[in-house]
N, C-alpha and C. Protein backbone atom coordinates (compact mmCIF):
# COMPACT_ATOMS: atom_id res chain seq x y z
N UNK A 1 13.82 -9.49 -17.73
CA UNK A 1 15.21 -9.16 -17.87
C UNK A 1 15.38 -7.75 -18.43
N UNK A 2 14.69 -7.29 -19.39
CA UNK A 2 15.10 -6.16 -20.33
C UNK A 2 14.11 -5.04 -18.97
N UNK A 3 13.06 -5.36 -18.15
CA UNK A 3 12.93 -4.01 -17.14
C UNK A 3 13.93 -4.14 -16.14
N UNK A 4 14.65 -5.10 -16.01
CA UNK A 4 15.43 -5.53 -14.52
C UNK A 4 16.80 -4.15 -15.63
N UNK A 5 17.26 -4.22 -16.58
CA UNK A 5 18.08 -3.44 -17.64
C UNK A 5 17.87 -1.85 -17.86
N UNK A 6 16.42 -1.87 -18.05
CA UNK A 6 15.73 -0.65 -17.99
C UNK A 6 15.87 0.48 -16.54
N UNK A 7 15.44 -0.51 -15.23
CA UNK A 7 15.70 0.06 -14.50
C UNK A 7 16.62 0.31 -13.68
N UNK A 8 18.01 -0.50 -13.96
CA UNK A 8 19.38 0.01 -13.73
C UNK A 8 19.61 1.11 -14.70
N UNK A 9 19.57 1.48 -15.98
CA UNK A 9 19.53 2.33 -16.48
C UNK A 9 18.85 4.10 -15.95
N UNK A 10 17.65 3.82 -15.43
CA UNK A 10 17.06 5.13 -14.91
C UNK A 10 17.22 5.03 -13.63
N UNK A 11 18.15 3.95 -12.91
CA UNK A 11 19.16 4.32 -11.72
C UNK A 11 20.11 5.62 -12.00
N UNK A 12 20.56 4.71 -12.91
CA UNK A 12 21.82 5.60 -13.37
C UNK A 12 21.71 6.58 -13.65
N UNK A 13 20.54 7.25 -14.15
CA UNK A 13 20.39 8.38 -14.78
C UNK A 13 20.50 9.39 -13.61
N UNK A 14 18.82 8.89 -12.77
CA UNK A 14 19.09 9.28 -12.23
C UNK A 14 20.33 9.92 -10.69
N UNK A 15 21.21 8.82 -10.54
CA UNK A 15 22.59 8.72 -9.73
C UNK A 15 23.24 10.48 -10.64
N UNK A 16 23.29 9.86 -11.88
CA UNK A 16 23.87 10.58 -12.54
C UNK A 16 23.54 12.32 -12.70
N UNK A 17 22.31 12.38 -12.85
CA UNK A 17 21.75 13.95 -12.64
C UNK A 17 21.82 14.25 -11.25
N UNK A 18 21.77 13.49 -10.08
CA UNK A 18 22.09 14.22 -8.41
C UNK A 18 23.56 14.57 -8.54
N UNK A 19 24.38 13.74 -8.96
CA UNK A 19 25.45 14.27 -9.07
C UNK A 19 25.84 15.58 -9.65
N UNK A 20 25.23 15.40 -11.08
CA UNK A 20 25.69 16.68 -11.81
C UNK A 20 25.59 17.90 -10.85
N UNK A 21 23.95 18.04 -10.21
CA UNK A 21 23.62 18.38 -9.23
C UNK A 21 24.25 19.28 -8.21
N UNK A 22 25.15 18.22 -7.80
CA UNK A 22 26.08 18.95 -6.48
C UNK A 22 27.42 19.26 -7.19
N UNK A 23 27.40 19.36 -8.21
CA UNK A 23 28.76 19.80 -9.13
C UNK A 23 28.59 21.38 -9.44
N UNK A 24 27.29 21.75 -9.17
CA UNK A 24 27.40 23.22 -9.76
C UNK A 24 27.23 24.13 -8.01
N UNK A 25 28.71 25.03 -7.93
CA UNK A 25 29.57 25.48 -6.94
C UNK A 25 28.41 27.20 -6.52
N UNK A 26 28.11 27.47 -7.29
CA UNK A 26 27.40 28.74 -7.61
C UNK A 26 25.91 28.69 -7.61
N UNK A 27 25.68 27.15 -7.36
CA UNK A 27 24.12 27.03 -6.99
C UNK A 27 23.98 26.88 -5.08
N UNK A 28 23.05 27.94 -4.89
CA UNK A 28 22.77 27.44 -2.81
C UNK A 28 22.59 25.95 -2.51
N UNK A 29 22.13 25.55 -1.56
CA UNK A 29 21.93 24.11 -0.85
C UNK A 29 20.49 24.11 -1.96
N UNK A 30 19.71 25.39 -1.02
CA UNK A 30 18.28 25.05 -1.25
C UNK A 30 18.20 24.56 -3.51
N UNK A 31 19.36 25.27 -3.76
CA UNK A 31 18.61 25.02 -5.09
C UNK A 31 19.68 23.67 -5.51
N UNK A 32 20.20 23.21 -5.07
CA UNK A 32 20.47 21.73 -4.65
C UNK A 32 19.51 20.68 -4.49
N UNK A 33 19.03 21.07 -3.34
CA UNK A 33 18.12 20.27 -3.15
C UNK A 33 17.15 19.97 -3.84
N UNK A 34 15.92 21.29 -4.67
CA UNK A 34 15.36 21.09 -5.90
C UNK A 34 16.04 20.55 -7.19
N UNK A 35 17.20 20.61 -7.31
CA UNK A 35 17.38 19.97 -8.15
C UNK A 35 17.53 18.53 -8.14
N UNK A 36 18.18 18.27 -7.22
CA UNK A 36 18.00 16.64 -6.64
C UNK A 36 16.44 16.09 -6.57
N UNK A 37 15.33 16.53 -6.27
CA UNK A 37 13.89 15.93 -6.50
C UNK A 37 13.78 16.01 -7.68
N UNK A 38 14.30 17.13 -8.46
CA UNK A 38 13.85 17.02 -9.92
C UNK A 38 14.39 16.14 -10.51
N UNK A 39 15.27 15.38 -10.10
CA UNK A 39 16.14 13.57 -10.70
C UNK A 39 15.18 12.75 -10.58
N UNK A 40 15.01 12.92 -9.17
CA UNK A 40 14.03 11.67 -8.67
C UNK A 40 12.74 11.85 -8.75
N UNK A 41 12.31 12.85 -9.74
CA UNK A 41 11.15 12.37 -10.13
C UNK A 41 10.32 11.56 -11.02
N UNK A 42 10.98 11.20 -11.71
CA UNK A 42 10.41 10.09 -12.81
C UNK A 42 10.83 8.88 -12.08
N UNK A 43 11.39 8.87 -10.93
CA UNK A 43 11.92 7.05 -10.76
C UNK A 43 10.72 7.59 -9.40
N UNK A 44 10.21 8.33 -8.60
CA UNK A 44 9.15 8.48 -8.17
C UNK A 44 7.71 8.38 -8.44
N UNK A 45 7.30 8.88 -9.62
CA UNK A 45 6.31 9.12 -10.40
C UNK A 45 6.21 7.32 -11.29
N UNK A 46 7.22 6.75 -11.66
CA UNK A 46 6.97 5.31 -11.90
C UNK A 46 6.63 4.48 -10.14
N UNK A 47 7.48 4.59 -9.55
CA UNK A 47 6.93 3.76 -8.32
C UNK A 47 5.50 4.11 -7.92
N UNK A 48 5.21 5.15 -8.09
CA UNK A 48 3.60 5.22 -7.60
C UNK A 48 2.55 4.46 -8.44
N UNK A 49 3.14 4.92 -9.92
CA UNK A 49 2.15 3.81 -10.78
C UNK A 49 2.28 2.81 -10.68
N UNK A 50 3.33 1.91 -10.72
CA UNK A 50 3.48 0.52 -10.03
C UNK A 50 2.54 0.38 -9.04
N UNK A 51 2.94 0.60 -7.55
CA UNK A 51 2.05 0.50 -6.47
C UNK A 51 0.60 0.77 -7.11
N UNK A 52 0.37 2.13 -7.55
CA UNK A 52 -1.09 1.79 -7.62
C UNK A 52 -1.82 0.84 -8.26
N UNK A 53 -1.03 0.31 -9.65
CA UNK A 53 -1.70 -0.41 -10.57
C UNK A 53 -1.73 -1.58 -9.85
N UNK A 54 -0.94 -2.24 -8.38
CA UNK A 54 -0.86 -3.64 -8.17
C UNK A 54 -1.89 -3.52 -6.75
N UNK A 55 -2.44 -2.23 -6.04
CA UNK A 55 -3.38 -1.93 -4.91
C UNK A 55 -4.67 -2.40 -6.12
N UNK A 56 -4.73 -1.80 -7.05
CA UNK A 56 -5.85 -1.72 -7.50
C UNK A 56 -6.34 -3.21 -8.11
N UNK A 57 -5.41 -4.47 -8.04
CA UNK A 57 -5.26 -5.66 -8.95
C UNK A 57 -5.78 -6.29 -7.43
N UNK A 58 -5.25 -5.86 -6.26
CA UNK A 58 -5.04 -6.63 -5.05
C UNK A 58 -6.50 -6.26 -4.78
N UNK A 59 -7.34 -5.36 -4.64
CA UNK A 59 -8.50 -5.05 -4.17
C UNK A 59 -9.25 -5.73 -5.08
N UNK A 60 -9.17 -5.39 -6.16
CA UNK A 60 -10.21 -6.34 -7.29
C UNK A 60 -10.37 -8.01 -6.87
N UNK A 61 -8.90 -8.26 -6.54
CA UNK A 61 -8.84 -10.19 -6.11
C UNK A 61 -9.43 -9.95 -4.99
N UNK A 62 -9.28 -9.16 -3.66
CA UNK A 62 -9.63 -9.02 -2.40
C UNK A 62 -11.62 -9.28 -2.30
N UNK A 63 -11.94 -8.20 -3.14
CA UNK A 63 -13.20 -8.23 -3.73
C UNK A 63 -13.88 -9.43 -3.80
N UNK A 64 -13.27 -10.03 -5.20
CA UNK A 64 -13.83 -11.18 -5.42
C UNK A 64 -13.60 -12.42 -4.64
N UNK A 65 -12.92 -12.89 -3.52
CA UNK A 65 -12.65 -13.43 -2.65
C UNK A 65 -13.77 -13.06 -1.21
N UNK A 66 -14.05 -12.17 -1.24
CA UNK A 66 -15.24 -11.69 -0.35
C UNK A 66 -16.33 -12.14 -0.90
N UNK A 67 -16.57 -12.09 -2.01
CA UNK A 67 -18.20 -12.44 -2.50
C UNK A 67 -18.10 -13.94 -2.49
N UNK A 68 -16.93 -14.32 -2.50
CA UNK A 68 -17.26 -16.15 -1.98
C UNK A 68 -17.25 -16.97 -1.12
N UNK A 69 -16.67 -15.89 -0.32
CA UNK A 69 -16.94 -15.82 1.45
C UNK A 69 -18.99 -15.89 1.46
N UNK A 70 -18.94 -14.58 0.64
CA UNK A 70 -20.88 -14.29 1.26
C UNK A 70 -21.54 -15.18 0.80
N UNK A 71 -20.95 -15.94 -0.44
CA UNK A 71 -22.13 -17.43 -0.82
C UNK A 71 -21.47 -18.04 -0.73
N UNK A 72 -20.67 -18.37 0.47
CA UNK A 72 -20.12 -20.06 0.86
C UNK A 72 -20.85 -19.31 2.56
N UNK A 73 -20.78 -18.74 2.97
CA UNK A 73 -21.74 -18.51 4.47
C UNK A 73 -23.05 -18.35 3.70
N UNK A 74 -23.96 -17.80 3.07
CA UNK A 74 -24.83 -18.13 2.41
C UNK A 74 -25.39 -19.82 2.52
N UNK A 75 -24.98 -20.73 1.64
CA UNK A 75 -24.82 -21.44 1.40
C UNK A 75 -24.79 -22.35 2.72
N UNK A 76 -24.00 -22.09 3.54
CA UNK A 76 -23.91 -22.73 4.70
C UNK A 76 -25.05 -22.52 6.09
N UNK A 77 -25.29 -20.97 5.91
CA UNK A 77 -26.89 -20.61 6.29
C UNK A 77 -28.14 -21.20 6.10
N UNK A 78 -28.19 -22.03 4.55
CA UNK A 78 -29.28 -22.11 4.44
C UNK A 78 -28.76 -23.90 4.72
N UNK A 79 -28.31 -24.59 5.55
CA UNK A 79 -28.11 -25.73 5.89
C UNK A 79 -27.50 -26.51 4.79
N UNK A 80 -26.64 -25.71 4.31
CA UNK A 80 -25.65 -27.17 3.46
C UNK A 80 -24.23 -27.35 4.25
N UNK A 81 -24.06 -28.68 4.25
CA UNK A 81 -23.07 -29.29 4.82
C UNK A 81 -21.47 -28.76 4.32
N UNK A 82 -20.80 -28.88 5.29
CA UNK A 82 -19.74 -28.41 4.75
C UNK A 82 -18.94 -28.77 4.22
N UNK A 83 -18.71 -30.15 3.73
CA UNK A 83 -18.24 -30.37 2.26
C UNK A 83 -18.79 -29.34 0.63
N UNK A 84 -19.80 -29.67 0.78
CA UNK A 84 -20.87 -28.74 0.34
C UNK A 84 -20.19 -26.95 -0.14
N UNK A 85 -20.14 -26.53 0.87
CA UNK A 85 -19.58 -25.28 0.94
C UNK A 85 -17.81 -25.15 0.78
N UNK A 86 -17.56 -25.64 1.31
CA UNK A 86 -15.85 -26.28 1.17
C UNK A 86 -15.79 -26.18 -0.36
N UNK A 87 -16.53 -27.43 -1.06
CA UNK A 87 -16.04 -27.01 -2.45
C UNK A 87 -16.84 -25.89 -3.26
N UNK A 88 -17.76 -25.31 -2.92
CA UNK A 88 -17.84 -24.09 -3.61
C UNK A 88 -16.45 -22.95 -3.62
N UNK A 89 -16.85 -23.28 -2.01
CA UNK A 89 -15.49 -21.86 -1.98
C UNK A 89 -14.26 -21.87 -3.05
N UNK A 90 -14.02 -23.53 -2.81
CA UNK A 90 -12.55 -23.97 -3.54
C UNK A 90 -13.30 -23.36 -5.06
N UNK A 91 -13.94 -23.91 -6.10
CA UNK A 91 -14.49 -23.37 -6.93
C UNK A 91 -14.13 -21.81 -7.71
N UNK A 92 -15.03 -21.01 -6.17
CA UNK A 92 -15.30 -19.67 -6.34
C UNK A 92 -13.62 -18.89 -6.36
N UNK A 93 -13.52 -19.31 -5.12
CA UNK A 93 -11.71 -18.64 -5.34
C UNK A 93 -10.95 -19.68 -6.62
N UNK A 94 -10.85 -20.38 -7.29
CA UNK A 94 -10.13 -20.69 -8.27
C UNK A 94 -10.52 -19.85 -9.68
N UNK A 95 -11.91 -19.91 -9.57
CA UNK A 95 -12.06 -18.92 -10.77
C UNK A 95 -11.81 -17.25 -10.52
N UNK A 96 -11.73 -17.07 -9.17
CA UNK A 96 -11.30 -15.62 -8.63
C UNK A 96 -10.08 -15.50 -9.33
N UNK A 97 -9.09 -16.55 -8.79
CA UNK A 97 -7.49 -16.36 -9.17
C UNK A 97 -7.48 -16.67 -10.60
N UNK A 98 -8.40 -17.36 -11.36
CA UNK A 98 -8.08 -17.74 -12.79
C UNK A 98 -8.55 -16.35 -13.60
N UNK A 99 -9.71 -15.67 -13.23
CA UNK A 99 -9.82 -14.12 -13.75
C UNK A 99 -9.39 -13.48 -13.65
N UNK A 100 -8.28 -13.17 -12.54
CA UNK A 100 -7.03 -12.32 -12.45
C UNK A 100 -6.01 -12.49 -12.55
N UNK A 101 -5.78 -13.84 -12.99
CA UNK A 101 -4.56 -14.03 -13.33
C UNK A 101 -4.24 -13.92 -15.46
N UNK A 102 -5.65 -13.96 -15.50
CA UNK A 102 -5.93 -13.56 -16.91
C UNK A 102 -6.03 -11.97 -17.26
N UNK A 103 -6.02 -11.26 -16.13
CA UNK A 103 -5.70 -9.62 -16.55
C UNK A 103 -4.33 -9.27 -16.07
N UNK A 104 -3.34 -9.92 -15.91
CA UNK A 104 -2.31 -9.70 -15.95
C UNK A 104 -1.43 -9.25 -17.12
N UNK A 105 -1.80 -9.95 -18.52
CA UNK A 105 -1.52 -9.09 -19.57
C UNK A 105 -1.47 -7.97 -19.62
N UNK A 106 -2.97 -7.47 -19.90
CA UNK A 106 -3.14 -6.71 -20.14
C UNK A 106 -2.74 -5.09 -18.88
N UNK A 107 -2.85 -5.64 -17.93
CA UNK A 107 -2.29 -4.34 -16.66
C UNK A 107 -0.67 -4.55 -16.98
N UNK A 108 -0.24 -5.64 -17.36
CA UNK A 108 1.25 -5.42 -18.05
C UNK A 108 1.90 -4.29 -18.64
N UNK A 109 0.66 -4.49 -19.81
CA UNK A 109 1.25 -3.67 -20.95
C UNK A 109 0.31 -2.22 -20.79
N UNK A 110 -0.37 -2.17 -19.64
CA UNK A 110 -1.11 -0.28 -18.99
C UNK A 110 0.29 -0.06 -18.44
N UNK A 111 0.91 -1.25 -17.90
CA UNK A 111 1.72 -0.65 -16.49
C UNK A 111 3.01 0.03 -17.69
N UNK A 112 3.33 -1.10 -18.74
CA UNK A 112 4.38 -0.35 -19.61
C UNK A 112 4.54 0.53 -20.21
N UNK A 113 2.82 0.81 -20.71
CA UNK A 113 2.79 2.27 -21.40
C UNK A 113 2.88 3.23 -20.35
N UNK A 114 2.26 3.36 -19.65
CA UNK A 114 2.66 4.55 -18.67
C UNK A 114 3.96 4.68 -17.83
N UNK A 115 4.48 3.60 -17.87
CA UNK A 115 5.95 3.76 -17.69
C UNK A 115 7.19 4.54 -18.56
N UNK A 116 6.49 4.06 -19.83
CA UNK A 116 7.00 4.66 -20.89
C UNK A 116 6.72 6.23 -21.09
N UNK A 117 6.02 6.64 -21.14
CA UNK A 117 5.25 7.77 -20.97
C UNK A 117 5.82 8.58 -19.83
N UNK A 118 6.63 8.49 -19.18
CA UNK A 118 7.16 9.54 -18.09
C UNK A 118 8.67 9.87 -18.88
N UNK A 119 8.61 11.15 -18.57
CA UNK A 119 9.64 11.54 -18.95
C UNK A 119 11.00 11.88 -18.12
N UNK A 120 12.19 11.14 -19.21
CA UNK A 120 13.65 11.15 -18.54
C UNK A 120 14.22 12.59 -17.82
């Protein structure tokens, strides 16, 4: 609730600085226009850290979901039945999702500090 608050807030801000923006009569287009990216750069510069911090969460699960692919075909290579392999996999991916769902804290509170850390 309080980021859903946060980021109507650095809506606004930013809404608010494009505007100011096109209020000054004595500035060209072109320096318009720089000034308008220069709003949207902190609500830019947060979306990228977002995205990256959740590519980099998605590859890590992606990862470990592959290596239980290679020892459940493993496994199934060397002639075990596929019940056998069936529940490894189930196994291997539950503790996949239970180890990443346990670094969610903590990429929480990376994702907040560096959110915090950009400037208005």
């Amino acid at each position: 609730m309080a980021e859903a608050h946060q980021a109507r807030v650095q809506n606004g801000r930013m809404f608010r600085c494009s505007a100011e923006c096109c209020e000054r009569p004595s500035d060209s287009m072109s320096q318009v226009h720089q000034c308008i990216d220069r709003c949207h750069t902190p609500l830019a510069r947060a979306q990228g850290l977002v995205t990256s911090e959740l590519e980099k969460f998605q590859d890590r699960l992606a990862r470990c979901t592959m290596h239980c692919n290679d020892k459940a075909k493993d496994l199934f290579d060397s002639g075990a039945k596929e019940p056998a392999v069936k529940s490894l996999m189930e196994r291997c991916v539950g503790s996949c999702v239970d180890d990443h769902v346990n670094l969610i804290p903590s990429m929480t509170r990376r994702l907040k500090d560096n959110l915090d850390s950009i400037q208005q």
